[in-house]
Structures are given as C-alpha cells and as structure tokens.
PDB file of N, CA and C in Angstrom:
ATOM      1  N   UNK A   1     101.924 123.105 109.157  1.00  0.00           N
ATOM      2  CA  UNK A   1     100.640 123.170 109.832  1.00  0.00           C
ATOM      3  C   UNK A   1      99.606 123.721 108.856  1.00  0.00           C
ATOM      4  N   UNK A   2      98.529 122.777 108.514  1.00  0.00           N
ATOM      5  CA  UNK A   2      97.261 123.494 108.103  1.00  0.00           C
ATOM      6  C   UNK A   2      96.087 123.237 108.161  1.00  0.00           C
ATOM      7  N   UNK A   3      95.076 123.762 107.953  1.00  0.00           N
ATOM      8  CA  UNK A   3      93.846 123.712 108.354  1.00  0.00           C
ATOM      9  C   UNK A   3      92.755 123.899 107.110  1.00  0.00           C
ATOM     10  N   UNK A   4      91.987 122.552 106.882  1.00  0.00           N
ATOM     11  CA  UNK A   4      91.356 122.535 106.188  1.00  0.00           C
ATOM     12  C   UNK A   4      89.711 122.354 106.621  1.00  0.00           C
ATOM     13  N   UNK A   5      89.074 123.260 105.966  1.00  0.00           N
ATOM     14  CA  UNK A   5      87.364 123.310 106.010  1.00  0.00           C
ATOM     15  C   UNK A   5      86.968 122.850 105.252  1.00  0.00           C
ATOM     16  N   UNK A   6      85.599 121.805 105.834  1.00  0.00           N
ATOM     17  CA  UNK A   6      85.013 121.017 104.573  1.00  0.00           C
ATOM     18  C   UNK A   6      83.256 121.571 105.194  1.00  0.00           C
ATOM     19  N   UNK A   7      82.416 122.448 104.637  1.00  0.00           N
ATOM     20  CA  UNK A   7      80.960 122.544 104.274  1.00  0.00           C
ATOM     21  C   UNK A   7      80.729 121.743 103.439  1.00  0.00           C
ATOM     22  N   UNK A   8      79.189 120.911 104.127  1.00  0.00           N
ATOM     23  CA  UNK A   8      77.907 120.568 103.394  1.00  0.00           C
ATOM     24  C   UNK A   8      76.599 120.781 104.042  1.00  0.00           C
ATOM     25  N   UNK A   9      76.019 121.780 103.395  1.00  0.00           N
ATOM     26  CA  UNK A   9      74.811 122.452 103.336  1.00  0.00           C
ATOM     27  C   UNK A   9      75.143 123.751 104.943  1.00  0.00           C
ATOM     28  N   UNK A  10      74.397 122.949 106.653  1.00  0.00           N
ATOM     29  CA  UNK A  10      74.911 124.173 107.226  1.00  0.00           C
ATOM     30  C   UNK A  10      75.421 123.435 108.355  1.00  0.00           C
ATOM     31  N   UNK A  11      76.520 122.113 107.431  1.00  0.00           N
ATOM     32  CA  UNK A  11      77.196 121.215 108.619  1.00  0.00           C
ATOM     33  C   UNK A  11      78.763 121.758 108.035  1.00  0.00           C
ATOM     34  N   UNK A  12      79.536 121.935 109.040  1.00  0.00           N
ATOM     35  CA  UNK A  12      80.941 121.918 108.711  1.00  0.00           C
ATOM     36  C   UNK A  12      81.762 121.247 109.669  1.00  0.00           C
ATOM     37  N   UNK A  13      82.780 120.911 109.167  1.00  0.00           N
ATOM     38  CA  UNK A  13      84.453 120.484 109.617  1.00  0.00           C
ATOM     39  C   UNK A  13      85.883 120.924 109.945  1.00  0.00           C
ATOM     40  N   UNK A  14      86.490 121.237 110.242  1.00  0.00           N
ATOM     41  CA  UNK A  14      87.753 121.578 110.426  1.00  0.00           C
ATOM     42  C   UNK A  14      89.199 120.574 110.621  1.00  0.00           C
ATOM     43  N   UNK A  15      89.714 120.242 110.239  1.00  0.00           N
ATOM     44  CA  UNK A  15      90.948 119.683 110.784  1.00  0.00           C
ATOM     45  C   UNK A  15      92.217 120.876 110.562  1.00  0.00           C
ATOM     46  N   UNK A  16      93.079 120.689 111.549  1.00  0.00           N
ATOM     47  CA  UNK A  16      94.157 121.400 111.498  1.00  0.00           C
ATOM     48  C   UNK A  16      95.283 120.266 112.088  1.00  0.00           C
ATOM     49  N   UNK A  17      96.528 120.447 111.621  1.00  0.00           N
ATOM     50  CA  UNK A  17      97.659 119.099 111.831  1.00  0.00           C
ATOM     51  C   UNK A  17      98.904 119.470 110.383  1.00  0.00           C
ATOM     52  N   UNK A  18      99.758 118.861 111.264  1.00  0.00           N
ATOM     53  CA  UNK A  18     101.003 119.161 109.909  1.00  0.00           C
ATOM     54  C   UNK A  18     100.261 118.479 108.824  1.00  0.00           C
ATOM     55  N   UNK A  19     101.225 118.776 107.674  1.00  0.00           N
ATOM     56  CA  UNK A  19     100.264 118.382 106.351  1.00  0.00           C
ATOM     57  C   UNK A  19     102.217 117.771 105.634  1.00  0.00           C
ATOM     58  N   UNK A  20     101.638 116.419 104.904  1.00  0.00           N
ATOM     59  CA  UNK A  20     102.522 116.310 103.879  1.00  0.00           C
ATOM     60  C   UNK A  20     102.006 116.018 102.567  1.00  0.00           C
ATOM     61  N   UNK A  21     103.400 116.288 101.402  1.00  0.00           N
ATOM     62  CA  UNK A  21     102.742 116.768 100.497  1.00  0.00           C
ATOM     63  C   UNK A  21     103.501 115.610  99.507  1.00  0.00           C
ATOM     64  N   UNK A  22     102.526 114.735  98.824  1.00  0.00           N
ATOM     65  CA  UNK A  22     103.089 113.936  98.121  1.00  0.00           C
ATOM     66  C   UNK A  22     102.720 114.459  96.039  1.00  0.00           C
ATOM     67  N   UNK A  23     103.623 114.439  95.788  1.00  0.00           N
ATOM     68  CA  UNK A  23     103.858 115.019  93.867  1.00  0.00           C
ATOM     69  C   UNK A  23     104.675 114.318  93.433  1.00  0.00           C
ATOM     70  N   UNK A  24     105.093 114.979  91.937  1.00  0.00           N
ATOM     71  CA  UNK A  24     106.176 114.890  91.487  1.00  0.00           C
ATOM     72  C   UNK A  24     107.627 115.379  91.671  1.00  0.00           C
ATOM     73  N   UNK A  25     107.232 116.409  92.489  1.00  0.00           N
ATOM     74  CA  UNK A  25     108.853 116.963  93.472  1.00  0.00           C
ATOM     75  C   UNK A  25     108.779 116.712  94.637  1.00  0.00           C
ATOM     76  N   UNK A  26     107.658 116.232  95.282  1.00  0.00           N
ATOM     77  CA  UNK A  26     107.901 115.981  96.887  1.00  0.00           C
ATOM     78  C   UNK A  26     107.565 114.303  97.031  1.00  0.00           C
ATOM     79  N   UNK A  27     108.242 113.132  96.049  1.00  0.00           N
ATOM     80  CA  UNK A  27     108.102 112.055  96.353  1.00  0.00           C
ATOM     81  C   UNK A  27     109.079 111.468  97.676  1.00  0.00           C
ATOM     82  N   UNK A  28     108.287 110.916  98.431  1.00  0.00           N
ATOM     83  CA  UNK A  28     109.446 110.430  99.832  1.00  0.00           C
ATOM     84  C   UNK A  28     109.689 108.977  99.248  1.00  0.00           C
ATOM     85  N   UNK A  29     110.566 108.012 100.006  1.00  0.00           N
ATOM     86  CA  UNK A  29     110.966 106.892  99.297  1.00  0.00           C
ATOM     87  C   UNK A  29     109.933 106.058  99.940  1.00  0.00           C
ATOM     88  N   UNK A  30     109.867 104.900  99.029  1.00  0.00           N
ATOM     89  CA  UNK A  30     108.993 103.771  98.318  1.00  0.00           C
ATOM     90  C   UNK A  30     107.892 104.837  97.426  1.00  0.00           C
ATOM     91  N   UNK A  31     107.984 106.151  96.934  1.00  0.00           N
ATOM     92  CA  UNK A  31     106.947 106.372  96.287  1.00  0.00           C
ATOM     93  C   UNK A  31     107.473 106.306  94.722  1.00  0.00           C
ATOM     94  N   UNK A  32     107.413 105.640  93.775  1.00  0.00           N
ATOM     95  CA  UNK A  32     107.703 106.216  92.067  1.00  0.00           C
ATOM     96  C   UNK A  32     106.500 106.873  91.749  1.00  0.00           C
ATOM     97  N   UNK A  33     106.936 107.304  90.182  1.00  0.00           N
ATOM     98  CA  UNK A  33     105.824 108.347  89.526  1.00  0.00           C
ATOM     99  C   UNK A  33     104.212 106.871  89.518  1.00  0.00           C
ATOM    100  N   UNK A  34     104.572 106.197  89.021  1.00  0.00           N
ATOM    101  CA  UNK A  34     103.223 105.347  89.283  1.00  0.00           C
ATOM    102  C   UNK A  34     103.033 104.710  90.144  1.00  0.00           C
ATOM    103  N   UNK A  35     103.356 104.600  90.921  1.00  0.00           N
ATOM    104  CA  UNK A  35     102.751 104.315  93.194  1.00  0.00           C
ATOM    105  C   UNK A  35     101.979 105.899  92.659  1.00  0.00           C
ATOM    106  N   UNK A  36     102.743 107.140  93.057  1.00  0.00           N
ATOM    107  CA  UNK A  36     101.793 108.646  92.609  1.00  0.00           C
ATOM    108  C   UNK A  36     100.728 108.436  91.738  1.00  0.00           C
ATOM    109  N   UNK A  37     100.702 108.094  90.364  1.00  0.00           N
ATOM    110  CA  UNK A  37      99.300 107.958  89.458  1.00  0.00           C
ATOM    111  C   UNK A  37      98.509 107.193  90.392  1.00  0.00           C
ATOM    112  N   UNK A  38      98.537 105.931  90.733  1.00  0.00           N
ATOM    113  CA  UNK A  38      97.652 105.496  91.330  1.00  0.00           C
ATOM    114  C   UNK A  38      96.860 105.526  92.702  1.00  0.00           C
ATOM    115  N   UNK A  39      97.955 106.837  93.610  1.00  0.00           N
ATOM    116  CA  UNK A  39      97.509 107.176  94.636  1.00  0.00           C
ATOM    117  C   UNK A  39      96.915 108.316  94.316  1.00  0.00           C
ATOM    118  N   UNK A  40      96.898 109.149  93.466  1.00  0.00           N
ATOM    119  CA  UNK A  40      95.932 110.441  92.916  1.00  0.00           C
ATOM    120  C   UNK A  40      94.638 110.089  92.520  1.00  0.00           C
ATOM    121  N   UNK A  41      94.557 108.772  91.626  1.00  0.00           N
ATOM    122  CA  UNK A  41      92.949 108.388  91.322  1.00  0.00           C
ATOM    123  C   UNK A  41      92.397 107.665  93.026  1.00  0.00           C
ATOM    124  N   UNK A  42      92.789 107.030  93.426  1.00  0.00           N
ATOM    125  CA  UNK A  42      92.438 106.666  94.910  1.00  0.00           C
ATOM    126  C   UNK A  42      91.973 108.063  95.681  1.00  0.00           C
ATOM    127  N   UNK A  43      93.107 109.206  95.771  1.00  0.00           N
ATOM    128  CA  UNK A  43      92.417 110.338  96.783  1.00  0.00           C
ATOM    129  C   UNK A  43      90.801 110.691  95.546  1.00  0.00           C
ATOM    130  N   UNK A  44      90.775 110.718  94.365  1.00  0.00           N
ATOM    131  CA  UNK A  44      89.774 111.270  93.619  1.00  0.00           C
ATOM    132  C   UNK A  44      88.591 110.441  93.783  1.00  0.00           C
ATOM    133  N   UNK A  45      88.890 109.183  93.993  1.00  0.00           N
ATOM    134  CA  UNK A  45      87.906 108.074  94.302  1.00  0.00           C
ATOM    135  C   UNK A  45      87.333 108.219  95.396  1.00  0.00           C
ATOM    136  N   UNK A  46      88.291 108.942  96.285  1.00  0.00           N
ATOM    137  CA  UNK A  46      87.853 108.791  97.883  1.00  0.00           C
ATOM    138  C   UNK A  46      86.933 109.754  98.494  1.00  0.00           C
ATOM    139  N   UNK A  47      86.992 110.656  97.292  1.00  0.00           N
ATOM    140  CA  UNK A  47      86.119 112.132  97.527  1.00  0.00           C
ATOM    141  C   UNK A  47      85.425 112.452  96.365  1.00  0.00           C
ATOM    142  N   UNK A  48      85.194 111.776  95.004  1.00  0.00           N
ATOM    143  CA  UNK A  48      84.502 112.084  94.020  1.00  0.00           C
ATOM    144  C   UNK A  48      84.104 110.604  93.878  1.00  0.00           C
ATOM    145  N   UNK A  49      83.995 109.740  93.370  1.00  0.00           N
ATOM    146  CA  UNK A  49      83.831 108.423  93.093  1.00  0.00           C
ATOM    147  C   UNK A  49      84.819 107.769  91.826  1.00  0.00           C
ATOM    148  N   UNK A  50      84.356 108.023  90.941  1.00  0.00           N
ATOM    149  CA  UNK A  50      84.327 107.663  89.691  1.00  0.00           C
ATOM    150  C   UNK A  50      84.592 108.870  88.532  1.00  0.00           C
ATOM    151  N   UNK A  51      85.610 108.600  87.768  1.00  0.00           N
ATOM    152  CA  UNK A  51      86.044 109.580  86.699  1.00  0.00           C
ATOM    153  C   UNK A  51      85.875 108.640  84.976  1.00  0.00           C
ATOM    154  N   UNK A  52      85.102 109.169  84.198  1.00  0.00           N
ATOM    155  CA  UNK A  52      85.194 108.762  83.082  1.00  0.00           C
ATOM    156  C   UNK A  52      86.378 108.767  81.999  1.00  0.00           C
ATOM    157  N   UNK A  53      87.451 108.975  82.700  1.00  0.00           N
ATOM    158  CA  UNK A  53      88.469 108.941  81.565  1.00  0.00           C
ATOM    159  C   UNK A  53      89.907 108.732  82.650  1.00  0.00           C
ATOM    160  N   UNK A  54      90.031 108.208  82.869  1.00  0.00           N
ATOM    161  CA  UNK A  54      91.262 107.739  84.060  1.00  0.00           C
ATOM    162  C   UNK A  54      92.718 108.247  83.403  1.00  0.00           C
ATOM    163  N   UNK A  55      92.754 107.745  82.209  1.00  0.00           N
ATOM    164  CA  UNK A  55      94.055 107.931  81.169  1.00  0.00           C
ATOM    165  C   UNK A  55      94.029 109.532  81.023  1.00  0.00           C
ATOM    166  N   UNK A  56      93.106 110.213  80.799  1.00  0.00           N
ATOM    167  CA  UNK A  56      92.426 111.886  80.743  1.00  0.00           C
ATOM    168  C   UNK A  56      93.161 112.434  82.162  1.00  0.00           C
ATOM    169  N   UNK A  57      92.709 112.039  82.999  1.00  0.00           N
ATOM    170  CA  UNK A  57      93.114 112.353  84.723  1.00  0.00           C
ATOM    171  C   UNK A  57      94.293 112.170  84.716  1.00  0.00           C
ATOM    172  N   UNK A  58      94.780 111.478  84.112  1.00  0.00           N
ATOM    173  CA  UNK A  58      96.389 110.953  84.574  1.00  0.00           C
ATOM    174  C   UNK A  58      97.369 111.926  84.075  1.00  0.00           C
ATOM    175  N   UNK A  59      96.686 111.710  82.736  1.00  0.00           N
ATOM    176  CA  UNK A  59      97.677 113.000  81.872  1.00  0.00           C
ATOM    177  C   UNK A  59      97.415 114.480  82.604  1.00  0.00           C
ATOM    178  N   UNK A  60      96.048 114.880  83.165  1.00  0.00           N
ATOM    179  CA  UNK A  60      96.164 116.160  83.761  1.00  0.00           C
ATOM    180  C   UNK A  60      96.615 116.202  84.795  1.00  0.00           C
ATOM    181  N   UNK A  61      97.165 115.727  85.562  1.00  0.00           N
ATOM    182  CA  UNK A  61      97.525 115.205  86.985  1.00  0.00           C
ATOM    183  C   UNK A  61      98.903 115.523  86.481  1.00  0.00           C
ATOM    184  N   UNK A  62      99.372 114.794  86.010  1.00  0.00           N
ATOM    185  CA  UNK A  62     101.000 114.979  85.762  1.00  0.00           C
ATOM    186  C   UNK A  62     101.362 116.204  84.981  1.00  0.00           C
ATOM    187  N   UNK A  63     100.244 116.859  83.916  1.00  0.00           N
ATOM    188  CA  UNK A  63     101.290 117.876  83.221  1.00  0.00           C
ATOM    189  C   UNK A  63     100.940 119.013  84.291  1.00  0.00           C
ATOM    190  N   UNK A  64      99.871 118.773  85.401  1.00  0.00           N
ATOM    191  CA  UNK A  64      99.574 120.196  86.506  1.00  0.00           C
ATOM    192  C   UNK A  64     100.332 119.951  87.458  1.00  0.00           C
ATOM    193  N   UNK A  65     101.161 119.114  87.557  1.00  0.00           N
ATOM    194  CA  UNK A  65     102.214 118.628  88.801  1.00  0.00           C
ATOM    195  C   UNK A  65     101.004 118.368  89.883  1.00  0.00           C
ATOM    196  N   UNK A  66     100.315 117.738  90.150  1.00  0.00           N
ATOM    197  CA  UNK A  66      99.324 117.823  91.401  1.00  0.00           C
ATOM    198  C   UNK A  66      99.856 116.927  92.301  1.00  0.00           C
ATOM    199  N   UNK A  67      98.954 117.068  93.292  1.00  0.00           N
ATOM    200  CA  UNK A  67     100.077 116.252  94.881  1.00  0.00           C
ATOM    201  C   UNK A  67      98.363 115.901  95.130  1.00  0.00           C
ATOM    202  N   UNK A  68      99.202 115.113  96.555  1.00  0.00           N
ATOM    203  CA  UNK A  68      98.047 114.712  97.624  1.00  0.00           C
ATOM    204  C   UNK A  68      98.545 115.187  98.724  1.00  0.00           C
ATOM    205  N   UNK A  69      97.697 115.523  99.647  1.00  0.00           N
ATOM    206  CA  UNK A  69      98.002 116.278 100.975  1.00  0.00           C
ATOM    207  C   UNK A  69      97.674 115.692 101.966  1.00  0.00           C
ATOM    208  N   UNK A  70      98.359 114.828 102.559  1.00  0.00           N
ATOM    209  CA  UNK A  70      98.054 114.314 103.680  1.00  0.00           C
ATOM    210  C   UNK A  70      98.142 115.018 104.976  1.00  0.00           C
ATOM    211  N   UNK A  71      97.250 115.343 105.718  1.00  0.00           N
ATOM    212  CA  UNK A  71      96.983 115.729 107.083  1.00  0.00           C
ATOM    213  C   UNK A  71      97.135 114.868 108.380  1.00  0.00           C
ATOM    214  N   UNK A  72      97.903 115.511 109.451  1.00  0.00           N
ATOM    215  CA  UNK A  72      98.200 114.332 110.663  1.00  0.00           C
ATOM    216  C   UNK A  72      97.204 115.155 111.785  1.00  0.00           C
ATOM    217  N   UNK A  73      95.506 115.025 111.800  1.00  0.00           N
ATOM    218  CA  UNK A  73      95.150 115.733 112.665  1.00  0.00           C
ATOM    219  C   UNK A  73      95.689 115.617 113.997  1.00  0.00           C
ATOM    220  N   UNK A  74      95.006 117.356 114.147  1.00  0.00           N
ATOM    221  CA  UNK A  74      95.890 117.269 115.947  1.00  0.00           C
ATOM    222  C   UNK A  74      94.574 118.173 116.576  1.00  0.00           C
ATOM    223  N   UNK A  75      93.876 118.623 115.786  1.00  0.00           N
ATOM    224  CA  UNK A  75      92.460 119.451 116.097  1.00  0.00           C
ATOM    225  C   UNK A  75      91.414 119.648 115.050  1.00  0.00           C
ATOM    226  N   UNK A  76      90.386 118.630 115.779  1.00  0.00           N
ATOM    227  CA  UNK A  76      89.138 118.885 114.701  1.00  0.00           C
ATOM    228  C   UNK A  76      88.123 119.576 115.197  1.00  0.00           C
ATOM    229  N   UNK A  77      87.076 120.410 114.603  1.00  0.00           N
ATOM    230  CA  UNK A  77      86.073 121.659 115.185  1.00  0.00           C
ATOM    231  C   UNK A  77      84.895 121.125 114.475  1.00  0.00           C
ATOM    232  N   UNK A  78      83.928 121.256 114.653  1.00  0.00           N
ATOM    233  CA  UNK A  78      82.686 121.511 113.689  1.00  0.00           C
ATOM    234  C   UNK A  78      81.508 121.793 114.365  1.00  0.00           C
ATOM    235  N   UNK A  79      80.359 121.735 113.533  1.00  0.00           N
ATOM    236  CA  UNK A  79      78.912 121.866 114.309  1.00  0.00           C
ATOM    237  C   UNK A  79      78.009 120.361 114.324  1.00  0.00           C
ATOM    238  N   UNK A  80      78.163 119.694 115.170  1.00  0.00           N
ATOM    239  CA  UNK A  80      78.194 118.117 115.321  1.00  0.00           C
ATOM    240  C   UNK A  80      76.513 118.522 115.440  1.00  0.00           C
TER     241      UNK A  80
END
C-alpha cells in the first residue's frame, strides 16, 4: 500500500492503492532486462517528455537499479 502526492502550483493529488514494483530484481514474467529499458524511458516520457541522451539514461537506469512503480488506485483526494 502507498500513497503518492503530486503538487502543481496550489492544485494537488493523492492516490493511495497497492503499488508494484518493476526493476532489475523485481522482474515478473514476460518482463526481460530490455522490455525494462524500454518501459523506464516510456514512464520518463510519460512525465518528463523527452531526454537528450537515451543511451546516457539507460546506462543510469541500470547501474542505479531503478524500477517503475505501478499503482492500483483504490483512493484518490485532491483540491478539484
């Protein structure tokens, strides 16, 4: 279970919901290490746009072990 806050400016968000965690130690099956590379630039795409060095990202991605965190909301809050 976790709960993540997202502020912009004096609007905010909440979701809370189990969370899974996709890496290099928590791959579930159909995932290999590159299904992972290419689902890490996708979450970065999905919330930053565009990265000038993809091959740069990739290599930091893998030597920081980084994951993606998928959330199954079950409660969202904010100031609508």
């Amino acid at each position: 279970q976790v709960t993540i806050a997202i502020r912009r400016d004096w609007t905010w968000r909440s979701v809370t919901g189990p969370a899974d965690l996709i890496g290099p130690d928590d791959l579930p099956d159909g995932i290999d290490a590159e299904a992972l590379r290419l689902l890490l630039r996708e979450v970065f795409q999905a919330a930053s746009g565009t990265h000038d060095d993809f091959d740069e990202y990739d290599r930091v991605m893998a030597d920081e072990g980084r994951v993606a965190v998928f959330v199954a909301p079950e409660r969202i809050l904010g100031n609508y």
